[in-house]
Protein backbone atom coordinates (compact mmCIF):
# COMPACT_ATOMS: atom_id res chain seq x y z
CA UNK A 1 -11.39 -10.80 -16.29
CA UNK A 2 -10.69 -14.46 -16.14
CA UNK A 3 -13.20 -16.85 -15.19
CA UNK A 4 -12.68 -21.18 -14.49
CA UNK A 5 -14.37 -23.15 -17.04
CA UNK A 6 -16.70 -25.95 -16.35
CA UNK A 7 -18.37 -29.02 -18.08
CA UNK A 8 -20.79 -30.82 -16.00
CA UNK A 9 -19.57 -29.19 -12.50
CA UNK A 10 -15.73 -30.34 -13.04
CA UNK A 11 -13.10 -27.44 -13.69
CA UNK A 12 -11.32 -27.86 -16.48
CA UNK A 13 -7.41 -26.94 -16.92
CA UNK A 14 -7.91 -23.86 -18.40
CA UNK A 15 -9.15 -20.38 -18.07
CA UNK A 16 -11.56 -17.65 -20.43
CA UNK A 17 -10.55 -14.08 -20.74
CA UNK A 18 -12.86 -11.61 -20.91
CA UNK A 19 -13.27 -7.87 -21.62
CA UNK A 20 -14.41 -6.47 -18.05
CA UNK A 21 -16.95 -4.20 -20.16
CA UNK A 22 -20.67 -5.86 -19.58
CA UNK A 23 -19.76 -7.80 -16.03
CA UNK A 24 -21.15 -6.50 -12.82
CA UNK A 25 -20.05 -7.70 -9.33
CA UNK A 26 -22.59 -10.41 -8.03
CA UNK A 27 -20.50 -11.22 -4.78
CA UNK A 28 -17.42 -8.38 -3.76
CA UNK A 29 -16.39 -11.24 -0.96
CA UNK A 30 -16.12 -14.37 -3.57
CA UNK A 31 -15.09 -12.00 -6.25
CA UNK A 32 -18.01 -13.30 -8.35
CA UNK A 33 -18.77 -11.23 -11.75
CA UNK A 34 -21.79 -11.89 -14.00
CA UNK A 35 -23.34 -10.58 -17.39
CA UNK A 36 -26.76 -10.87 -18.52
CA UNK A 37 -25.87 -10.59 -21.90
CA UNK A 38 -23.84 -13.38 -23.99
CA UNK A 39 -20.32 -12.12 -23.52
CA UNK A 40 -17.56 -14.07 -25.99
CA UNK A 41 -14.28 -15.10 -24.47
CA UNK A 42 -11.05 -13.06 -26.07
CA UNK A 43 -9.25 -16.14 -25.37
CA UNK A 44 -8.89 -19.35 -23.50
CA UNK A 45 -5.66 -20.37 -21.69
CA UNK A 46 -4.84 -23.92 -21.01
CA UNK A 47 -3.01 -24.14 -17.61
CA UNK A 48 -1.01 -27.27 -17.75
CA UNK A 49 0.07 -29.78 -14.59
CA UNK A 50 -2.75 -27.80 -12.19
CA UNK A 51 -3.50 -29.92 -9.73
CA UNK A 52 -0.04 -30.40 -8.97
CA UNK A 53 0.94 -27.23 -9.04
CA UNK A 54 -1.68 -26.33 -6.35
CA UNK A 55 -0.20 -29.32 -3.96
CA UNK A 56 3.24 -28.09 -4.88
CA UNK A 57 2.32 -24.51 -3.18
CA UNK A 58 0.45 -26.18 -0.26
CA UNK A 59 -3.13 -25.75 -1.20
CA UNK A 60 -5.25 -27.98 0.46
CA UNK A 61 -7.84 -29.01 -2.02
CA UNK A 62 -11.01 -30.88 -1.38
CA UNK A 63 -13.43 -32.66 -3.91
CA UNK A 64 -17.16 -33.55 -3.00
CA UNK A 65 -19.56 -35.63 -5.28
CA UNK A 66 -22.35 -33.23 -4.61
CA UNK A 67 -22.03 -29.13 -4.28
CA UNK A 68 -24.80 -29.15 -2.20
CA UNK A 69 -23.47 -31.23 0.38
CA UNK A 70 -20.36 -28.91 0.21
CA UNK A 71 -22.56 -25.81 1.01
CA UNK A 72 -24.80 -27.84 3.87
CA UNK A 73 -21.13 -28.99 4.99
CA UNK A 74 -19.65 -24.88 4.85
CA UNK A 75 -22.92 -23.93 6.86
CA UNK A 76 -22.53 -26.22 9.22
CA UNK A 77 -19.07 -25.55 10.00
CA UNK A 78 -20.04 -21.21 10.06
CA UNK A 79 -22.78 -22.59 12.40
CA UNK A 80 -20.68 -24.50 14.94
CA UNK A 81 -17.98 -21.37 14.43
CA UNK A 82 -20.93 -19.05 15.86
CA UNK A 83 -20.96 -16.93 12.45
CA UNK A 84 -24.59 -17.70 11.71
């Protein structure tokens, strides 16, 4: 299983691997796994030049100062869709 890592809500250039032993699905759609035990990484992969090689594939990316006002922003958008 590998997971993004974070430090203080920015993702780093690198990944964890992890033994899928321990993790449950939290969200099937998101793809989310969780443990509620301390689970220690088998290794951690640095992935260099990311950001670039996102654009170079045509990933839009998107940055907000504030999660939250990504999520109010997502809702908003299902809302005017007619999802919610």
């Amino acid at each position: 299983m590998n997971s993004p890592t974070t430090s203080q809500g920015i993702v780093r250039e690198s990944y964890d691997q992890f033994e899928d032993e321990g993790f449950e699905i939290f969200d099937k759609n998101a793809g989310y796994y969780i443990s509620y035990q301390t689970v220690k990484p088998m290794g951690i992969e640095k992935i260099d030049r990311l950001v670039e090689r996102l654009l170079s594939k045509g990933i839009e990316l998107r940055f907000t100062p504030n999660v939250l006002l990504g999520n109010q922003l997502f809702l908003q958008i299902l809302r005017d869709m007619g999802n919610t």
